[in-house]
N, C-alpha and C. Protein backbone atom coordinates (compact mmCIF):
# COMPACT_ATOMS: atom_id res chain seq x y z
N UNK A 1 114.02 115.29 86.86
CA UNK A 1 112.81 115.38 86.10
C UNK A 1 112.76 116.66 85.27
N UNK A 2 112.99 117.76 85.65
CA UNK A 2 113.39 119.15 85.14
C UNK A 2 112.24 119.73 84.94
N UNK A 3 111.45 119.25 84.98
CA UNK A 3 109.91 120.12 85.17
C UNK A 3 109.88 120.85 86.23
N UNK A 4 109.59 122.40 86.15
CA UNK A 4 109.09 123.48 87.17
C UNK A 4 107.47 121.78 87.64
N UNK A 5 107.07 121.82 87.04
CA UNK A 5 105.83 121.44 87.35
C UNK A 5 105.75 120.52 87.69
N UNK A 6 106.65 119.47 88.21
CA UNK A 6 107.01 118.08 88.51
C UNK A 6 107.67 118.72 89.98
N UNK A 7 107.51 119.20 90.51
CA UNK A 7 108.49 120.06 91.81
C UNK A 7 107.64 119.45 92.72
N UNK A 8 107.53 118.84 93.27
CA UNK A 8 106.36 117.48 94.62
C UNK A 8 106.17 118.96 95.29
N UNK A 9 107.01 119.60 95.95
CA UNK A 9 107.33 120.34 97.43
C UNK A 9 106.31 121.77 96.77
N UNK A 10 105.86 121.45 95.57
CA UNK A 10 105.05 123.00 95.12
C UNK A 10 104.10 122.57 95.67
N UNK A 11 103.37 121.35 95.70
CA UNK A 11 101.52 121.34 95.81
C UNK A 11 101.48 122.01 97.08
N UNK A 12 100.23 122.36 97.05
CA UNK A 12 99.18 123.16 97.73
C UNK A 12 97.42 122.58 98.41
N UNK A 13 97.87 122.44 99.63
CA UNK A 13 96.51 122.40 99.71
C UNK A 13 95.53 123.63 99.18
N UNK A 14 94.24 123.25 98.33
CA UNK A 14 93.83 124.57 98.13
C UNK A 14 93.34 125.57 99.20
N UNK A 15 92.64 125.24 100.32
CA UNK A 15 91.93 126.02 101.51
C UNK A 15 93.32 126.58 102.17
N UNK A 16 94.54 126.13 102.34
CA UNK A 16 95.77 126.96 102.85
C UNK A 16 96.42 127.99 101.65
N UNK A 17 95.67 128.00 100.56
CA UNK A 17 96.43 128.99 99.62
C UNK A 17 95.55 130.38 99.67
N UNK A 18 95.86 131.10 98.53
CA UNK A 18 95.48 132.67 98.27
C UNK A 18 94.58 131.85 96.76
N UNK A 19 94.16 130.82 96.35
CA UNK A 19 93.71 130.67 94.93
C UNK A 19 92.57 130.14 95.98
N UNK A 20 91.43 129.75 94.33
CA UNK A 20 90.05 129.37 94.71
C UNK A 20 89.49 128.76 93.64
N UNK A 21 88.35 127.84 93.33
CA UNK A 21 88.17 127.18 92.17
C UNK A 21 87.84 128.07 90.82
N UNK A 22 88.11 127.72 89.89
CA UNK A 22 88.06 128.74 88.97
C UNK A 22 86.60 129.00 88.44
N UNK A 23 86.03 130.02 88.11
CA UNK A 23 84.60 130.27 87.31
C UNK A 23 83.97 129.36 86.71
N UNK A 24 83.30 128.78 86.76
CA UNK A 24 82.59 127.42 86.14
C UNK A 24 82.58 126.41 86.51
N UNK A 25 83.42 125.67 87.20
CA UNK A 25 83.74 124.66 88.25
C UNK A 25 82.98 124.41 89.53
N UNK A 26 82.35 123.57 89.32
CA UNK A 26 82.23 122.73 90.82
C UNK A 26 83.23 122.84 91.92
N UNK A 27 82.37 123.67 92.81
CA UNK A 27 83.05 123.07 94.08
C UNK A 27 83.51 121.97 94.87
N UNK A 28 83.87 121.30 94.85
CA UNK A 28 83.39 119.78 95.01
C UNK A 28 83.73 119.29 96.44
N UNK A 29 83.94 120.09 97.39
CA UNK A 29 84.86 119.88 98.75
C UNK A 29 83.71 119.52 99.22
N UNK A 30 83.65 118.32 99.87
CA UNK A 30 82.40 117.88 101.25
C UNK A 30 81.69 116.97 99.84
N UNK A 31 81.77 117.40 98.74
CA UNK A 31 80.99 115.78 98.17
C UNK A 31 81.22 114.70 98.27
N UNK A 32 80.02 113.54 98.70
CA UNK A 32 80.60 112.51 98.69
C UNK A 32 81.38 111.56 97.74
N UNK A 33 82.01 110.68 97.93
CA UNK A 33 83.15 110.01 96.79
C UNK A 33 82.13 108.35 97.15
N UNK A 34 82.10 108.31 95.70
CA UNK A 34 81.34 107.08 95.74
C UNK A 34 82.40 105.71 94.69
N UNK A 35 81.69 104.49 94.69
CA UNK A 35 82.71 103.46 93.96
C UNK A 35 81.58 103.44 92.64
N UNK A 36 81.95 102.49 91.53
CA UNK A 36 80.83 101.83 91.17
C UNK A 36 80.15 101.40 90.73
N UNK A 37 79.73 100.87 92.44
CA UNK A 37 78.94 100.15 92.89
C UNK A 37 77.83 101.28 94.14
N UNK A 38 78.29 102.80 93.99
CA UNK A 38 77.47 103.38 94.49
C UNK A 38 77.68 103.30 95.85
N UNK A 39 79.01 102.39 96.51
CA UNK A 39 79.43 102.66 97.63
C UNK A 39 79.91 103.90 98.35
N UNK A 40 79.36 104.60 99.52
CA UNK A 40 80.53 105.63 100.14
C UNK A 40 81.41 105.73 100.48
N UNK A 41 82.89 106.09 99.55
CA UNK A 41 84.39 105.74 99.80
C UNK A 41 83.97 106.65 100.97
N UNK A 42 84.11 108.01 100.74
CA UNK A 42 84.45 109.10 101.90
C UNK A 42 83.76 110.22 101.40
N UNK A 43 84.02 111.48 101.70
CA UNK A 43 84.43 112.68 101.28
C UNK A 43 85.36 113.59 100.80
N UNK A 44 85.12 114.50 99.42
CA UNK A 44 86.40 115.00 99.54
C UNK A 44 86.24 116.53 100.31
N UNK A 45 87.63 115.84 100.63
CA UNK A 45 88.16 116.79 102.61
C UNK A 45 89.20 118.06 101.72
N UNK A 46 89.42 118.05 100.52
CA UNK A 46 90.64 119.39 99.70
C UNK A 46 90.86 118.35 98.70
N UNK A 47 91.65 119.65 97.78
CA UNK A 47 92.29 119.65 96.77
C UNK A 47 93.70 119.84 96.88
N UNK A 48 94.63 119.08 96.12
CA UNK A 48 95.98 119.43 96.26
C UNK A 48 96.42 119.74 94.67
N UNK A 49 96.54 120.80 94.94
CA UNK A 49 97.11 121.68 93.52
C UNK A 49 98.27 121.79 93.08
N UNK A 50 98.85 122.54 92.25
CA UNK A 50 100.16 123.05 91.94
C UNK A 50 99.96 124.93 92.11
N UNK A 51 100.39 125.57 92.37
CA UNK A 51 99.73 126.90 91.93
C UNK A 51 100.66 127.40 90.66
N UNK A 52 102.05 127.18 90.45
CA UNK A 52 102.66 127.57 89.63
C UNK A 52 101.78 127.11 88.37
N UNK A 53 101.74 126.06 88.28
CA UNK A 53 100.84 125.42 86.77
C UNK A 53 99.05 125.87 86.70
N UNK A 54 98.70 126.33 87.81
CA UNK A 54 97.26 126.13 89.06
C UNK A 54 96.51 124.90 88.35
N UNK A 55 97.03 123.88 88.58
CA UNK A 55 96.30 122.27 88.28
C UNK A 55 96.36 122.09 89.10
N UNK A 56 95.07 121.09 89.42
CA UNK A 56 95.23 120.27 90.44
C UNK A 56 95.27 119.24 90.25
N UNK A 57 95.92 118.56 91.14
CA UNK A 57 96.45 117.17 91.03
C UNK A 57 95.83 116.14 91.73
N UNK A 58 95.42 116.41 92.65
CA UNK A 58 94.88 114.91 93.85
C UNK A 58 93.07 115.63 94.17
N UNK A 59 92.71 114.57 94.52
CA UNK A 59 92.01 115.21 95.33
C UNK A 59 92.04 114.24 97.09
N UNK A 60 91.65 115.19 97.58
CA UNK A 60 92.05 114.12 99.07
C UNK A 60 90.90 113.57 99.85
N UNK A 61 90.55 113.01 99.44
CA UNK A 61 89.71 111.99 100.10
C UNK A 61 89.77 111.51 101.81
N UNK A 62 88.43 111.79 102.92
CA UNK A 62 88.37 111.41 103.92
C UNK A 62 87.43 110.05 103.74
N UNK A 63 88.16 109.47 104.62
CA UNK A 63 87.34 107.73 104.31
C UNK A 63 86.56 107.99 105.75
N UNK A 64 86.09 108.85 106.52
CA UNK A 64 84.83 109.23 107.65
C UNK A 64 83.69 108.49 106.84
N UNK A 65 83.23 107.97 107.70
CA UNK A 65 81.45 107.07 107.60
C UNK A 65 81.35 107.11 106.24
N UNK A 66 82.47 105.80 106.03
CA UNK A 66 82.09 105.42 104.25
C UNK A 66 81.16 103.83 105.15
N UNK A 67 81.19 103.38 103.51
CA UNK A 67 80.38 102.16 103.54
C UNK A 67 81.05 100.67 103.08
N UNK A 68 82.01 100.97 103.14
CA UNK A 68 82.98 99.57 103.04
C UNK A 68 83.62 99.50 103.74
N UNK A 69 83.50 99.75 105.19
CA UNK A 69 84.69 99.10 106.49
C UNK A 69 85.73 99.73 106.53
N UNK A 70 86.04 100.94 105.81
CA UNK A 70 87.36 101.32 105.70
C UNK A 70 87.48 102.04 106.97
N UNK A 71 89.44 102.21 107.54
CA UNK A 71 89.13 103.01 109.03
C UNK A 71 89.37 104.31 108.81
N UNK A 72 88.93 105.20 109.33
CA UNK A 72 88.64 106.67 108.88
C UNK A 72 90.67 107.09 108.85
N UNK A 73 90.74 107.98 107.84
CA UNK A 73 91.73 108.43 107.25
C UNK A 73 91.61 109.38 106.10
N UNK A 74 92.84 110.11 105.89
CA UNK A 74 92.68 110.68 104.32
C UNK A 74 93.79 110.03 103.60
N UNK A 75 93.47 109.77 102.09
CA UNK A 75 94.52 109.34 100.90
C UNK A 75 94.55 110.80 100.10
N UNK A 76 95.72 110.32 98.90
CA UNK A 76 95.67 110.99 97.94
C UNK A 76 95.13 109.89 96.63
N UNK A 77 93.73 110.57 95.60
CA UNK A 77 93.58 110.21 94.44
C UNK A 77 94.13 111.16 93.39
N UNK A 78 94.43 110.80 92.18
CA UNK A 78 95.17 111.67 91.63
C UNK A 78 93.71 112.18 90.65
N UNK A 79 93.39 113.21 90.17
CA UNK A 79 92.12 114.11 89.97
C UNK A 79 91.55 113.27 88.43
N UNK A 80 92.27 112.77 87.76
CA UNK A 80 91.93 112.04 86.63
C UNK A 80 91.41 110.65 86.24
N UNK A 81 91.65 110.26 87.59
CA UNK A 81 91.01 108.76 88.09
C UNK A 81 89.32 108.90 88.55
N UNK A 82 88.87 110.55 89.09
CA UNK A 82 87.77 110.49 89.19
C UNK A 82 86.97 111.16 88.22
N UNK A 83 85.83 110.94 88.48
CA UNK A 83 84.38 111.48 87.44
C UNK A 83 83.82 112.16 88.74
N UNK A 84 83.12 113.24 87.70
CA UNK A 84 82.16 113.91 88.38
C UNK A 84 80.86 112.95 88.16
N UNK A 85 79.85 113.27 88.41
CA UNK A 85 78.85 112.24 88.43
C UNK A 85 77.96 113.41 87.81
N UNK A 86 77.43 112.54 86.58
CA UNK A 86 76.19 113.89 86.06
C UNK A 86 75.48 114.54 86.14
N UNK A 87 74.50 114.08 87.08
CA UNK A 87 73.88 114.73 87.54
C UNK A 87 73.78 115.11 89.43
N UNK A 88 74.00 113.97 89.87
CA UNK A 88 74.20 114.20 91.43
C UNK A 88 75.35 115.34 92.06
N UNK A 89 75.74 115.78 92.91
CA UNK A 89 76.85 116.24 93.76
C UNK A 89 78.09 115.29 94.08
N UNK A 90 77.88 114.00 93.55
CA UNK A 90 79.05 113.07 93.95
C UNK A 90 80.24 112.57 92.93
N UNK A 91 81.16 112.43 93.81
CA UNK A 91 82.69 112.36 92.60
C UNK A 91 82.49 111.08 92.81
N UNK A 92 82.71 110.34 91.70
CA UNK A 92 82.69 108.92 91.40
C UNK A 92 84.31 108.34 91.23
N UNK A 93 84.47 107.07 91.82
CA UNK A 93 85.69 106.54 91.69
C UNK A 93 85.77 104.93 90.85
N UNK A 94 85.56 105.36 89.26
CA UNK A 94 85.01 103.82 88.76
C UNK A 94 86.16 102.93 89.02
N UNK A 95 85.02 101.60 88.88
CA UNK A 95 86.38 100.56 89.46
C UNK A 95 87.23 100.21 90.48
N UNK A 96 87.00 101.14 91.09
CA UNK A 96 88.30 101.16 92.23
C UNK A 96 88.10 99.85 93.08
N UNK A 97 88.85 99.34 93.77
CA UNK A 97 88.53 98.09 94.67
C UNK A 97 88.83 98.89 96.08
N UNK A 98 88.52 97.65 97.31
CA UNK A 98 88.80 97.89 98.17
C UNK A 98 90.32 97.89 98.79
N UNK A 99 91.11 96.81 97.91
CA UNK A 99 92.31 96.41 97.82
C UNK A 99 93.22 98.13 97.67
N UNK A 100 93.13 98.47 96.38
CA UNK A 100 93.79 99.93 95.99
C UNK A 100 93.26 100.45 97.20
N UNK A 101 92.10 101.04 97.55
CA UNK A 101 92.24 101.76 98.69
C UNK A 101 93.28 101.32 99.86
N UNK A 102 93.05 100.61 100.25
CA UNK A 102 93.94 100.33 101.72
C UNK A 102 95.76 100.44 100.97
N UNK A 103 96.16 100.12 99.80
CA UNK A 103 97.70 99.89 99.52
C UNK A 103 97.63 101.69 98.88
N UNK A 104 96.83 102.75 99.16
CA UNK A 104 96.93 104.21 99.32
C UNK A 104 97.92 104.34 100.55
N UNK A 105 98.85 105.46 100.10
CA UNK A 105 99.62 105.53 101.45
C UNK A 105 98.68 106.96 102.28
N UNK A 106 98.54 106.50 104.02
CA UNK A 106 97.69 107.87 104.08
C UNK A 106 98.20 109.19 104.06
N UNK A 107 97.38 110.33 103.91
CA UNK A 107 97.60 111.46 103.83
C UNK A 107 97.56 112.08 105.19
N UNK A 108 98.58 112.82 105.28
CA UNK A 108 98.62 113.65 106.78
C UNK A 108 98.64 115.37 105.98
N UNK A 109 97.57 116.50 106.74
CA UNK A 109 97.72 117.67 106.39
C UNK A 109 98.83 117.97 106.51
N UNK A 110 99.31 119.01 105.46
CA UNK A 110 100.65 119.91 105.33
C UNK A 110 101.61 118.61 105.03
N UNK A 111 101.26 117.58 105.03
CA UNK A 111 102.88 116.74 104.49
C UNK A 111 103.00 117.13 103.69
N UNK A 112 104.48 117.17 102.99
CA UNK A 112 105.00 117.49 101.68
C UNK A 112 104.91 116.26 101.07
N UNK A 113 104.34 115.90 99.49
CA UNK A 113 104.25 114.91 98.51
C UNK A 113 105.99 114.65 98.44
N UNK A 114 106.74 113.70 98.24
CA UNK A 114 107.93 113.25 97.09
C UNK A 114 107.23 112.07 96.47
N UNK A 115 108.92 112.07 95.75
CA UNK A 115 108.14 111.30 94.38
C UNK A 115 108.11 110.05 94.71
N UNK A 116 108.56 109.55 95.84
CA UNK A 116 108.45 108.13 96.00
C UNK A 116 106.78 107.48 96.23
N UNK A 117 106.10 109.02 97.26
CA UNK A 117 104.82 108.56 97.46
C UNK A 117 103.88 109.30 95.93
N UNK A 118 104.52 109.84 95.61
CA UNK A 118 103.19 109.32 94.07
C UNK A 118 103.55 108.89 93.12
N UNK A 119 105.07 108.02 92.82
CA UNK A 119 104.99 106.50 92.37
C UNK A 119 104.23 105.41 92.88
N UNK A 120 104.27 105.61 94.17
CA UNK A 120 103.00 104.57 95.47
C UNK A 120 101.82 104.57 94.90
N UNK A 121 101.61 105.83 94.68
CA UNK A 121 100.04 106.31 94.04
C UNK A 121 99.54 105.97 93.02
N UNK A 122 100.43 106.02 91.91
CA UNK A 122 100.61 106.00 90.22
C UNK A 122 100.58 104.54 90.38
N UNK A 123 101.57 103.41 91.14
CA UNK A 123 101.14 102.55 91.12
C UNK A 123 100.00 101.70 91.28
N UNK A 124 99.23 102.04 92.09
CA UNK A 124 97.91 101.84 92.52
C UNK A 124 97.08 101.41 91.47
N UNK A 125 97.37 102.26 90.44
CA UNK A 125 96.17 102.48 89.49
C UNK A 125 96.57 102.32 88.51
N UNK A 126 97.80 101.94 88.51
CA UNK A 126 98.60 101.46 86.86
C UNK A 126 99.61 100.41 87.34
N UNK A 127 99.35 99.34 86.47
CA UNK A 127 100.36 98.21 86.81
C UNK A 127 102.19 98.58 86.62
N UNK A 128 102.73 98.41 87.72
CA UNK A 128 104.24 98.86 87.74
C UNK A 128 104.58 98.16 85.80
N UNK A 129 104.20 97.13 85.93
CA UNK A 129 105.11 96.43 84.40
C UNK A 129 104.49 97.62 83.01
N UNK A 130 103.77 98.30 83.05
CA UNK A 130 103.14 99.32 82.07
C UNK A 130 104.15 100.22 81.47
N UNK A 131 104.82 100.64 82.41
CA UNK A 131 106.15 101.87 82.16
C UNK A 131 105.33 102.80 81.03
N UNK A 132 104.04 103.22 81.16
CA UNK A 132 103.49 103.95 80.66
C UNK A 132 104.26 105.86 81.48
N UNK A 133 104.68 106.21 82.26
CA UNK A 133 105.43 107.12 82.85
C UNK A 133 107.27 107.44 82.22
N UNK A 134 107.79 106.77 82.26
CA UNK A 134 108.92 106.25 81.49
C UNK A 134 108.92 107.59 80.17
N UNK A 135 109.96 108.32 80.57
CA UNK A 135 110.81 109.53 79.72
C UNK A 135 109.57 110.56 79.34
N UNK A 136 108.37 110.42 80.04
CA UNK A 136 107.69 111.65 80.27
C UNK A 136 107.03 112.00 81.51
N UNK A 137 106.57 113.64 81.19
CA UNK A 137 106.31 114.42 82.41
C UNK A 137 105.61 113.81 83.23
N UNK A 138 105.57 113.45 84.45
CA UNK A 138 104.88 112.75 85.63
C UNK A 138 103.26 112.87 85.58
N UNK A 139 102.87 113.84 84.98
CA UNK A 139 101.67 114.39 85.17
C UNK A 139 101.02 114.74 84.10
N UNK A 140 101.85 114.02 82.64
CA UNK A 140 100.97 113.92 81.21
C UNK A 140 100.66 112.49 81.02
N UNK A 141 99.25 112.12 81.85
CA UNK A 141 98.46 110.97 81.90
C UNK A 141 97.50 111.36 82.44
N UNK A 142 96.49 110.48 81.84
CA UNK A 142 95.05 110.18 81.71
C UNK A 142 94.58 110.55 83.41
N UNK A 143 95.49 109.94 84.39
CA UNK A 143 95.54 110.01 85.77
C UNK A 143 95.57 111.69 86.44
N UNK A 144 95.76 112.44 86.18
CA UNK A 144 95.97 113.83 86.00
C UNK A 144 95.62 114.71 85.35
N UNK A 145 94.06 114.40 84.51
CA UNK A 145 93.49 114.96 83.52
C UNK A 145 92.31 115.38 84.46
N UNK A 146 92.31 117.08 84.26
CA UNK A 146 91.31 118.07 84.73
C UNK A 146 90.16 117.41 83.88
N UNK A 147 90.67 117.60 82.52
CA UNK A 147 89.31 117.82 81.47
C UNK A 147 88.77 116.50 81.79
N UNK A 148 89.48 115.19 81.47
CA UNK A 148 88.86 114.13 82.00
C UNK A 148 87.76 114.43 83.56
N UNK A 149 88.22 114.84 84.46
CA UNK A 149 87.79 114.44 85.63
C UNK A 149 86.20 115.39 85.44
N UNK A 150 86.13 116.48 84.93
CA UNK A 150 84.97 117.30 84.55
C UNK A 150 83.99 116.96 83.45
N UNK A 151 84.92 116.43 82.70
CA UNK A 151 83.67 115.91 81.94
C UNK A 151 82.81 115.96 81.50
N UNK A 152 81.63 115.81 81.58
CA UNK A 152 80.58 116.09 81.16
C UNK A 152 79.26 117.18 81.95
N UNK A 153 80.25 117.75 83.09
CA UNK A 153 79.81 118.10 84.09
C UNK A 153 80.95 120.02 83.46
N UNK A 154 81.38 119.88 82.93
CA UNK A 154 82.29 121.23 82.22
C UNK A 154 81.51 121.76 81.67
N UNK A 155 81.17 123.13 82.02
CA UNK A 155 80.09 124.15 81.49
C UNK A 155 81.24 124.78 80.50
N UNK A 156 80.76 125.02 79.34
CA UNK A 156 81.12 125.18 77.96
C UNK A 156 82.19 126.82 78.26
N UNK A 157 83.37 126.65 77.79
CA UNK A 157 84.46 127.99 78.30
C UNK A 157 85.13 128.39 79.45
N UNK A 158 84.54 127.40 80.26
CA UNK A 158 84.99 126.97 81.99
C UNK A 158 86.49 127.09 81.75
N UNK A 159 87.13 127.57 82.77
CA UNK A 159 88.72 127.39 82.52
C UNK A 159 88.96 126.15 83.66
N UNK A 160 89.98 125.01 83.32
CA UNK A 160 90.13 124.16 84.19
C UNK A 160 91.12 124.24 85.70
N UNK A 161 91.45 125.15 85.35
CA UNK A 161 92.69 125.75 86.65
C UNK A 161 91.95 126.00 87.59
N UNK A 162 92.62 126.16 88.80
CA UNK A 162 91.99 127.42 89.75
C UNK A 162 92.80 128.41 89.89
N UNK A 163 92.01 129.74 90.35
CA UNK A 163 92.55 130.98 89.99
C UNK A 163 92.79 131.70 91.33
N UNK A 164 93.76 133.06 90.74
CA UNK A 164 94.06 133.40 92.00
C UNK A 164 92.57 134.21 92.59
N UNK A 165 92.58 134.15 94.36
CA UNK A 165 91.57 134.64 94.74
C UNK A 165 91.87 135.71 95.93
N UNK A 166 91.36 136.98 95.24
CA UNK A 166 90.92 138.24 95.77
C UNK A 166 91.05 138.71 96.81
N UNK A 167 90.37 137.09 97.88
CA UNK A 167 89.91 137.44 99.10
C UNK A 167 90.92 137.55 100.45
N UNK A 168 92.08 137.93 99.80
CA UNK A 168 92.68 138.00 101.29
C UNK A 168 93.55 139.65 101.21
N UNK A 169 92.73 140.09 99.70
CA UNK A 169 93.29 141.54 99.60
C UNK A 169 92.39 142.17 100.69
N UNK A 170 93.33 143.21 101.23
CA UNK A 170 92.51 144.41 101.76
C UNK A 170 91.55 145.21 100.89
N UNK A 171 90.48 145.42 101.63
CA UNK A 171 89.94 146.26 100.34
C UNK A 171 89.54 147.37 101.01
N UNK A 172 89.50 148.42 99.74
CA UNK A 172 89.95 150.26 99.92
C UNK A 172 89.35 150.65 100.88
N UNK A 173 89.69 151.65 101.43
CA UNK A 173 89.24 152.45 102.77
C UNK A 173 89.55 151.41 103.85
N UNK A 174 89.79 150.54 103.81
CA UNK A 174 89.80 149.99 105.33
C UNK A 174 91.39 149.80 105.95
């Protein structure tokens, strides 16, 4: 692939790194993830980033006391498939069926991504016959779009990354 930024084994959960959401950004960890139809997929339980690029890429979804039967687990969504929701606290997942959820492969903390499981992923949400991926970067699609996923919910000069964070410097005199 030859992309630094296509490297699976870089992502990051964000809560296990030294970064943090960037200035302007929604927090969005513990909001609920809705369909819609205003169903409760889950919660999102983290972010899985890159830090070299600091994009993030997934967000990870816990399917805990949703509202469509699903059995509690985490997936990976890739961050461009969702909406923020305008005005509420909730990340919206339009369209999605119940079907795509369950053919999600699940997410276990600290697994390392390869590319086989986010072709799994990519498939999900894009028909294999599309070859919309085909001789470009894995992660220049609509599916992987910060700005998409913020939306209308992007306070004007917001940077879309997350940045490095402070808080695990020592600080002076101590």
């Amino acid at each position: 692939m030859g992309s630094e930024d296509n490297d699976y084994s870089k992502l990051e959960e964000l809560s296990e790194s030294d970064f943090e959401i960037a200035d302007g950004q929604p927090d969005i960890q513990g909001w609920d993830v809705r369909d819609s139809d205003n169903n409760k997929i889950g919660e999102v339980d983290e972010l899985l980033f890159n830090p070299q690029s600091r994009k993030v890429r997934y967000v990870i979804l816990h399917m805990e006391n949703n509202d469509i039967d699903l059995e509690d687990g985490r997936i990976l969504i890739p961050i461009g498939v969702a909406e923020l929701h305008e005005d509420d606290d909730d990340v919206i997942i339009p369209d999605i069926t119940k079907a795509q959820i369950l053919a999600l492969p699940l997410y276990e903390r600290g697994r390392e991504i390869n590319a086989d499981t986010e072709a799994q992923i990519r498939n999900v949400f894009v028909s294999p016959e599309a070859n919309v991926m085909l001789g470009t970067d894995f992660y220049d699609h609509d599916h992987f779009s910060e700005t998409k996923f913020y939306g209308k919910r992007r306070q004007p000069g917001a940077d879309n990354t997350v940045s490095q964070s402070y808080l695990d410097e020592p600080e002076e005199g101590k």
